[in-house]
C-alpha atoms as a PDB file:
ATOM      1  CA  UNK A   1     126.259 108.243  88.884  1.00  0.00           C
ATOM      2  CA  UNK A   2     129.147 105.955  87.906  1.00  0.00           C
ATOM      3  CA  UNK A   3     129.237 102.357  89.598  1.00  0.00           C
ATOM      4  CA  UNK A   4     131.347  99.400  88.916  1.00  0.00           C
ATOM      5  CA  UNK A   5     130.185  96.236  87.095  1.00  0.00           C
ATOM      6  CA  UNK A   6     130.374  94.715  91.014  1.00  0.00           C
ATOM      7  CA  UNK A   7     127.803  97.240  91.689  1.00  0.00           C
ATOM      8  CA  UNK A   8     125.403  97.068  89.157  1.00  0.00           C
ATOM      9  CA  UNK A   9     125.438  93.126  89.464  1.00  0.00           C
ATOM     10  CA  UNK A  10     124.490  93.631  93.316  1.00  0.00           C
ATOM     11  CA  UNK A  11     121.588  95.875  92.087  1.00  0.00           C
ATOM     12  CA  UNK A  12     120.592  92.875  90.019  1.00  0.00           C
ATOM     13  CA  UNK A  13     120.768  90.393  92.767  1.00  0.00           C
ATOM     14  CA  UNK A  14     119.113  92.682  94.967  1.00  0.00           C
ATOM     15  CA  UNK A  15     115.775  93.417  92.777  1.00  0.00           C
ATOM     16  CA  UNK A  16     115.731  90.067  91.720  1.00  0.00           C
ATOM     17  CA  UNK A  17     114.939  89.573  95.408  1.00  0.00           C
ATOM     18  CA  UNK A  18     111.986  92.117  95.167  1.00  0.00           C
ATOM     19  CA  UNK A  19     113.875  94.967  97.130  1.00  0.00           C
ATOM     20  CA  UNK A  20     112.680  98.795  96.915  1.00  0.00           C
ATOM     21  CA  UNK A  21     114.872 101.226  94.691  1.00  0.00           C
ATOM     22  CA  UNK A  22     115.458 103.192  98.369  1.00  0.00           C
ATOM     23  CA  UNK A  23     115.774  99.851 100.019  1.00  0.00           C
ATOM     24  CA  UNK A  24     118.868  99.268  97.830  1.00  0.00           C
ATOM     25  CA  UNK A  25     120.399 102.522  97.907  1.00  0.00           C
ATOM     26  CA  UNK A  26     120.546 101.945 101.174  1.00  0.00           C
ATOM     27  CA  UNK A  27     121.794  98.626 101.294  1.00  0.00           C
ATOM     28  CA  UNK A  28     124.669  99.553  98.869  1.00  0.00           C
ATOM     29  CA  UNK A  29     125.580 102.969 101.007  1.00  0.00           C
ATOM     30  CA  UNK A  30     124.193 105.517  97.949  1.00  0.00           C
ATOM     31  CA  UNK A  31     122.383 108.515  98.133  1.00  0.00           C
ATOM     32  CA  UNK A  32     118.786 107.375  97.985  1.00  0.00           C
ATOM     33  CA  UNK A  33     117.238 110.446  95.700  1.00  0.00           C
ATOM     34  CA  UNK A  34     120.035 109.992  93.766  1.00  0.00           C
ATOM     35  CA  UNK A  35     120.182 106.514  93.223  1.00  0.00           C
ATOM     36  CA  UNK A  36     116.533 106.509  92.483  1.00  0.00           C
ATOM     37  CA  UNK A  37     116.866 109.305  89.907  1.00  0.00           C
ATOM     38  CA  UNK A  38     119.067 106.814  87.553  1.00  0.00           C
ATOM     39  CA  UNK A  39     117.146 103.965  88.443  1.00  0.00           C
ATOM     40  CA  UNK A  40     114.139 105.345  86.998  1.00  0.00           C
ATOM     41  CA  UNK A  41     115.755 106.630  84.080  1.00  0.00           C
ATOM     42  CA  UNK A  42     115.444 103.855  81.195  1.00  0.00           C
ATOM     43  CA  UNK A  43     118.787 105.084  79.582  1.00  0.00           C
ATOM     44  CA  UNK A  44     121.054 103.781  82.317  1.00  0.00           C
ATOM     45  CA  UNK A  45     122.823 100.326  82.991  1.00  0.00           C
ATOM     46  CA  UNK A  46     121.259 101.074  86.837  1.00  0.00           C
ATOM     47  CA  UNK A  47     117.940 101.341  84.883  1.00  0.00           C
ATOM     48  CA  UNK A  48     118.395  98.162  82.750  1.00  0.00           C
ATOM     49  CA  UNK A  49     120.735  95.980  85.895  1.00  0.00           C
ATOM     50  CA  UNK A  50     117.669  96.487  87.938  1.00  0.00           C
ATOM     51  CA  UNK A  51     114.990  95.575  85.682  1.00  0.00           C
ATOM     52  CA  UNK A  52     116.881  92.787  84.632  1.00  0.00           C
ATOM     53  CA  UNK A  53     117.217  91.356  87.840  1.00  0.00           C
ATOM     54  CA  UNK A  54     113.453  91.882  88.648  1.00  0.00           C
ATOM     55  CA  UNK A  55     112.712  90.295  85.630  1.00  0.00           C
ATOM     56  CA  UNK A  56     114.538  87.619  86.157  1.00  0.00           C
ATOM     57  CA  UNK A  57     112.841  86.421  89.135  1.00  0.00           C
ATOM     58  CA  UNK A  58     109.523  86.925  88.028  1.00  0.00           C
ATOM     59  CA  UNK A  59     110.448  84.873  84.843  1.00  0.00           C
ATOM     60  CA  UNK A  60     111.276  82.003  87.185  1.00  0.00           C
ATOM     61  CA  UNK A  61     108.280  82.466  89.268  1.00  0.00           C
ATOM     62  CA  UNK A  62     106.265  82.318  86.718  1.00  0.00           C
ATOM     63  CA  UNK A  63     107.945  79.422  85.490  1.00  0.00           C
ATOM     64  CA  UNK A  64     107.000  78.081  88.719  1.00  0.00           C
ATOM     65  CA  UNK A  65     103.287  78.672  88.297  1.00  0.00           C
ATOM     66  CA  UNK A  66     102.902  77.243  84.826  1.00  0.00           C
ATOM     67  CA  UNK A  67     104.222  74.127  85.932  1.00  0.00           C
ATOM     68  CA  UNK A  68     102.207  74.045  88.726  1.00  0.00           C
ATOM     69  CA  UNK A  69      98.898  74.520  86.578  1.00  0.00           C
ATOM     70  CA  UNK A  70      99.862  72.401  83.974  1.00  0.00           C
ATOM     71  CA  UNK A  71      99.867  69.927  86.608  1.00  0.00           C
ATOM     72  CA  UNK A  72      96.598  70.442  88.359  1.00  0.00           C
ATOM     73  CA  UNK A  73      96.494  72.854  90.785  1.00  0.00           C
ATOM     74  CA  UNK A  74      94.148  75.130  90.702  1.00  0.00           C
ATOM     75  CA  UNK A  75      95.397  78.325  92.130  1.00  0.00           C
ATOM     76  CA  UNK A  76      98.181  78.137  89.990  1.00  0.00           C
ATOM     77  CA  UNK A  77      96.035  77.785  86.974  1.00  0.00           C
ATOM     78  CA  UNK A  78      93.895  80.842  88.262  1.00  0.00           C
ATOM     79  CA  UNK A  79      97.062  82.742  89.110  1.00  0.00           C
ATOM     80  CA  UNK A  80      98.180  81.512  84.983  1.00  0.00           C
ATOM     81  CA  UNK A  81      95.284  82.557  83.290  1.00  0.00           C
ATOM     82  CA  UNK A  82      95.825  85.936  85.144  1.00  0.00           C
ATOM     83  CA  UNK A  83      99.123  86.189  83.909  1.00  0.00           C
ATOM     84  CA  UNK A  84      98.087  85.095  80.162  1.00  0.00           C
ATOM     85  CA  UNK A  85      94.931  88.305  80.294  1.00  0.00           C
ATOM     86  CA  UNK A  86      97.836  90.789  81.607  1.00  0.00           C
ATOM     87  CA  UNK A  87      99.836  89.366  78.815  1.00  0.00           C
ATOM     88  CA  UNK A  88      96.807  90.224  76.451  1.00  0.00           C
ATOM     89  CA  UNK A  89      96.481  93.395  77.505  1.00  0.00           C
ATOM     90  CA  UNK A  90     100.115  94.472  77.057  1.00  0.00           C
ATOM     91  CA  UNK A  91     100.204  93.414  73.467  1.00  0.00           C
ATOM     92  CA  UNK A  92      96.931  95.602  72.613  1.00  0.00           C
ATOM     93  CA  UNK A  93      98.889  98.389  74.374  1.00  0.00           C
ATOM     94  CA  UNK A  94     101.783  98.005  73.219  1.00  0.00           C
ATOM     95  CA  UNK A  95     103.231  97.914  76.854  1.00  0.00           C
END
């Protein structure tokens, strides 16, 4: 599957914004089994545009909740300390 630069950036903006991989095929008028046959496959720019953009946002929302612990609140800093054992566990797994 071939797809202009226009494209791949909408696949971005549209995981970024937590969509399905059929969700977006269909928002972007592809064939769905299709679409989610390159998406899944980590040697494609559809692959890497929509982990990128799903990355992305969860960067930023994580952003979010380390400033909010760092300044008090407390489900933030139980949703951080969460995030810093996943961490752990990713390292020791090489994930």
């Amino acid at each position: 599957m071939i797809l202009s630069q226009d494209q791949l950036n909408n696949i971005e903006k549209y995981s970024s914004l937590f969509f399905s991989y059929k969700e977006i095929a269909i928002l972007m008028k592809l064939d769905v089994e299709i679409f989610i046959d390159f998406v899944t496959d980590n040697n494609t720019e559809i692959y890497k545009s929509y982990q990128r953009g799903k990355l992305i946002s969860e960067a930023e929302l994580r952003e979010q909740i380390v400033k909010l612990a760092k300044m008090g609140s407390p489900a933030a800093q139980q949703e951080a300390f969460k995030l810093i054992d996943t961490q752990k566990i990713k390292e020791i797994t090489n994930v």
